[in-house]
Protein backbone atom coordinates (compact mmCIF):
# COMPACT_ATOMS: atom_id res chain seq x y z
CA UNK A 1 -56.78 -22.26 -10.96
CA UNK A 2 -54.29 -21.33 -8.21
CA UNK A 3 -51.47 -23.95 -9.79
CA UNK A 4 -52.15 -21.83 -13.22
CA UNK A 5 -51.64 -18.80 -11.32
CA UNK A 6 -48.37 -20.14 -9.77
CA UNK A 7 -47.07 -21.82 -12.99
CA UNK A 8 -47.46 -18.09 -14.51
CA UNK A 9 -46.10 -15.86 -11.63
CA UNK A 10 -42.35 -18.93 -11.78
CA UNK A 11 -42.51 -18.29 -15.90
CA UNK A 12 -42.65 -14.66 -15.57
CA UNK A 13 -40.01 -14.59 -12.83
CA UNK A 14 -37.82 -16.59 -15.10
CA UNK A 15 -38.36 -14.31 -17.71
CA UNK A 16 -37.74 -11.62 -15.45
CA UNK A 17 -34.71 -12.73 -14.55
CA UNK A 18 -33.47 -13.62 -17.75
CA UNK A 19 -33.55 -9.73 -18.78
CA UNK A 20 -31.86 -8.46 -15.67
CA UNK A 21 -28.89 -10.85 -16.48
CA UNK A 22 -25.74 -8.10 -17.39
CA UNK A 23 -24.52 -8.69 -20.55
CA UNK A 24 -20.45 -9.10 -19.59
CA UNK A 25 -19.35 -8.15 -23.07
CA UNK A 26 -21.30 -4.61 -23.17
CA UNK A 27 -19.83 -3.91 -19.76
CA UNK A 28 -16.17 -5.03 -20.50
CA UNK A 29 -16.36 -2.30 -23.30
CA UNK A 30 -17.52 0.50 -21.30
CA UNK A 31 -15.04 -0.76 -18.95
CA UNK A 32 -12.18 -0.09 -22.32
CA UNK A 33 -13.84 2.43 -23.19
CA UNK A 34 -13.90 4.64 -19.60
CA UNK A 35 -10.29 3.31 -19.31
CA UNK A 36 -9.37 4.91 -22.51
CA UNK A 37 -10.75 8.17 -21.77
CA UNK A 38 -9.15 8.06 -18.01
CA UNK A 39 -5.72 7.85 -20.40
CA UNK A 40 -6.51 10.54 -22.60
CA UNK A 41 -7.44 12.46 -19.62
CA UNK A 42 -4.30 12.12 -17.42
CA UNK A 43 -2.54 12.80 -21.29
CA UNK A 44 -4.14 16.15 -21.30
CA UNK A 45 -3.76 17.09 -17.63
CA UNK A 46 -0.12 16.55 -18.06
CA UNK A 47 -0.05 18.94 -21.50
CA UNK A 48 -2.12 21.66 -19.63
CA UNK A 49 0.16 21.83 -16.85
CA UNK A 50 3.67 22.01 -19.50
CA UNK A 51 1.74 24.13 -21.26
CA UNK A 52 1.06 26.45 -18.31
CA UNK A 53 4.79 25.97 -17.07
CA UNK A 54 5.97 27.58 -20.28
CA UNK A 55 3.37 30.25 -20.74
CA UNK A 56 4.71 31.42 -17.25
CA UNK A 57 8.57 31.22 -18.03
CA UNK A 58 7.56 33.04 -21.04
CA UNK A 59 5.63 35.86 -18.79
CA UNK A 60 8.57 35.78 -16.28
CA UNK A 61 11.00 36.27 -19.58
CA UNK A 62 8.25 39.15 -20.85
CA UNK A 63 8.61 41.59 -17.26
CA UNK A 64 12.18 40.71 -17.40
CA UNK A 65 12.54 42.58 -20.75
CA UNK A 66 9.88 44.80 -20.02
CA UNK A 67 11.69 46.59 -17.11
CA UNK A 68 9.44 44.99 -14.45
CA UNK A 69 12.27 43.33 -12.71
CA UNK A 70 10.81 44.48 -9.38
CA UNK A 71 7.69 42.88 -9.91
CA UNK A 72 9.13 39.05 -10.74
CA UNK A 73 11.64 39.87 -8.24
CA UNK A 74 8.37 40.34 -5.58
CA UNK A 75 6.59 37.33 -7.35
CA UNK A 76 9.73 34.97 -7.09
CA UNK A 77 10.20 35.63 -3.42
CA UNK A 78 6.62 35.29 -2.45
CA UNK A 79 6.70 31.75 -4.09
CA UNK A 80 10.57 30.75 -2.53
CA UNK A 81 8.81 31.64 1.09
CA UNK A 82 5.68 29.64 0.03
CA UNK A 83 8.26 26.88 -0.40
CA UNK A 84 10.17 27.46 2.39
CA UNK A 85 7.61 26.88 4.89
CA UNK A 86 6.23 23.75 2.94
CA UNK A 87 9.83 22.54 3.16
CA UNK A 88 9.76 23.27 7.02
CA UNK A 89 6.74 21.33 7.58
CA UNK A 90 7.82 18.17 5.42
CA UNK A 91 11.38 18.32 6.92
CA UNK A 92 9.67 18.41 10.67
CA UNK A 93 7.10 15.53 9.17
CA UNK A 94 10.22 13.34 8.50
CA UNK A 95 12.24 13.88 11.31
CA UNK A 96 9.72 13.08 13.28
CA UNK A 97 8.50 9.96 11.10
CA UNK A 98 12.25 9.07 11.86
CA UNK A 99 12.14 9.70 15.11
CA UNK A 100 9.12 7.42 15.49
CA UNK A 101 10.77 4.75 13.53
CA UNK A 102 14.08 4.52 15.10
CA UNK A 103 12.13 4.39 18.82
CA UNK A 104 10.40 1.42 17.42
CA UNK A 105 13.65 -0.78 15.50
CA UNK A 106 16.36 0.67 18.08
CA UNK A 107 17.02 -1.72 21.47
CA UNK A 108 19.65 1.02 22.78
CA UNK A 109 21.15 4.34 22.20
CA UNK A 110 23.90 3.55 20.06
CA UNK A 111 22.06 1.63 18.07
CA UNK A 112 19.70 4.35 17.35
CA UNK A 113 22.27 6.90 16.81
CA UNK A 114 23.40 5.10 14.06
CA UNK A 115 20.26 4.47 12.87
CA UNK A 116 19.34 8.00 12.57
CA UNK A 117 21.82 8.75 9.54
CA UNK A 118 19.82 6.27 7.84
CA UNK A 119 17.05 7.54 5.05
CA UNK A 120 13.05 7.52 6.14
CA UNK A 121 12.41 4.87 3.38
CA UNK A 122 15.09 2.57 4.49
CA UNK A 123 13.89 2.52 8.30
CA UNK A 124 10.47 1.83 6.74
CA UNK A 125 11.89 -0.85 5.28
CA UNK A 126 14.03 -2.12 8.47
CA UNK A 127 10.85 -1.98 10.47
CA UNK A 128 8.88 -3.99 7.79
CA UNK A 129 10.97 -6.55 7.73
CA UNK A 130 11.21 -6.78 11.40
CA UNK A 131 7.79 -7.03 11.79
CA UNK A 132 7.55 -9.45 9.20
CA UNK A 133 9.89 -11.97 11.27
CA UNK A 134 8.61 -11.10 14.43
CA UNK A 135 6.12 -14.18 15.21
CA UNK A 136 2.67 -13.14 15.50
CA UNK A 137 1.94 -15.15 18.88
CA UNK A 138 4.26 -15.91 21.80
CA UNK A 139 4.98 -19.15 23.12
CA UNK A 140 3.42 -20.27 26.17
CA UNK A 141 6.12 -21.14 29.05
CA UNK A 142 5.05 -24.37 30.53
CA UNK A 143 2.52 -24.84 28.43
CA UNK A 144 1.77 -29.14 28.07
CA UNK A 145 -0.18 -28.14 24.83
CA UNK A 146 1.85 -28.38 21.39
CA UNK A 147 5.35 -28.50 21.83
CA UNK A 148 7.42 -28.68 19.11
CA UNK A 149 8.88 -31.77 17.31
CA UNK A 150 11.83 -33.19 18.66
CA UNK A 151 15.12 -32.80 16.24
CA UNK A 152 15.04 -36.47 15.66
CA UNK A 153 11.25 -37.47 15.07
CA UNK A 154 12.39 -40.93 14.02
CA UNK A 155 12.50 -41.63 17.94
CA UNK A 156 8.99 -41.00 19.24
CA UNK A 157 7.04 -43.94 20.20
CA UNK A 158 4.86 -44.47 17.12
CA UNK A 159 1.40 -43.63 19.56
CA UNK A 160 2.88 -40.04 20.15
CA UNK A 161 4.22 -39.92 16.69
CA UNK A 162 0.33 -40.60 15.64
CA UNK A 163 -0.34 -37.35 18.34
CA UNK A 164 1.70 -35.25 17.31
CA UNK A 165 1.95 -36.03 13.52
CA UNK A 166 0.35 -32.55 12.36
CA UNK A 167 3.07 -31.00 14.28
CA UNK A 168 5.78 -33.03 12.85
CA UNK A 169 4.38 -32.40 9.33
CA UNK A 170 3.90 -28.41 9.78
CA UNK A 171 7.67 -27.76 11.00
CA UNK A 172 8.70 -29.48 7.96
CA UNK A 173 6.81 -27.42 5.61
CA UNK A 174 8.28 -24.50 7.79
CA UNK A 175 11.51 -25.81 7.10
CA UNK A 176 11.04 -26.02 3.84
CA UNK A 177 9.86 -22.74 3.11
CA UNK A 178 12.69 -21.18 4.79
């Protein structure tokens, strides 16, 4: 009785499981289908706001022939100080994203005087690639650990050439690589 019970409880956990499987192809077309519509999308966001560009050069062009000079003349300068002070806080970002940069690549002050007539992106860059050929862990003075393959290899005594094998083989592929 209780194996009939078990035997029934597997089979309709099989089954069970056999329904919750995703079907891949009905999800790679919604996946299509949402991608499509996340294109049409950004299409129409970009029409709305050309759209909205020209309906206000149009405006601008309408008070202009209207008389209302003194009114886009107001408008204009409100948005030019708007931008003004968004240009002050970008400019003060940079300088001192610069700033930050050249402390961190520059090892004296000429150095970093010359580095400061340099563009943001290419200090980025500078200090990426620095910190790509920096090595991530120092090497121990003294240490009796692994020490690196002599230049000639050929010379070790073939019991610490068995030792020290994986280091022999992993400065090659280093070599190699560069």
């Amino acid at each position: 009785m209780s194996e009939e019970n078990v035997q029934d409880s597997v089979q309709e956990n099989l089954s069970l499981g056999e329904e919750n499987k995703p079907e891949t192809p009905a999800k790679d077309g919604l996946l299509q289908e949402v991608m499509a519509k996340k294109a049409k999308l950004k299409e129409y966001e970009t029409k709305i706001s050309e759209l909205e560009a020209a309906n206000e050069k149009r405006r601008q062009k309408q008070l202009s022939e209207d008389g209302k000079k003194d009114e886009l003349i107001a408008e204009l300068n409100a948005k030019n100080e708007k931008l003004e002070g968004e240009y002050t806080r970008l400019s003060k970002y940079e300088d001192d994203e610069k700033a930050s940069l050249i402390a961190s690549v520059a090892s004296d002050d000429k150095e970093a005087e010359e580095l400061s007539k340099e563009s943001l992106s290419t200090l980025r860059l500078l200090k990426n690639k620095i910190a790509a050929k920096t090595p991530e862990t120092p090497t121990a003075r003294g240490s009796i650990g692994k020490q690196p393959p002599p230049d000639d290899w050929t010379t070790l005594s073939p019991k610490e050439g068995r030792e020290r094998w994986a280091d022999i083989l992993a400065a090659a592929q280093r070599e190699m690589k560069n």
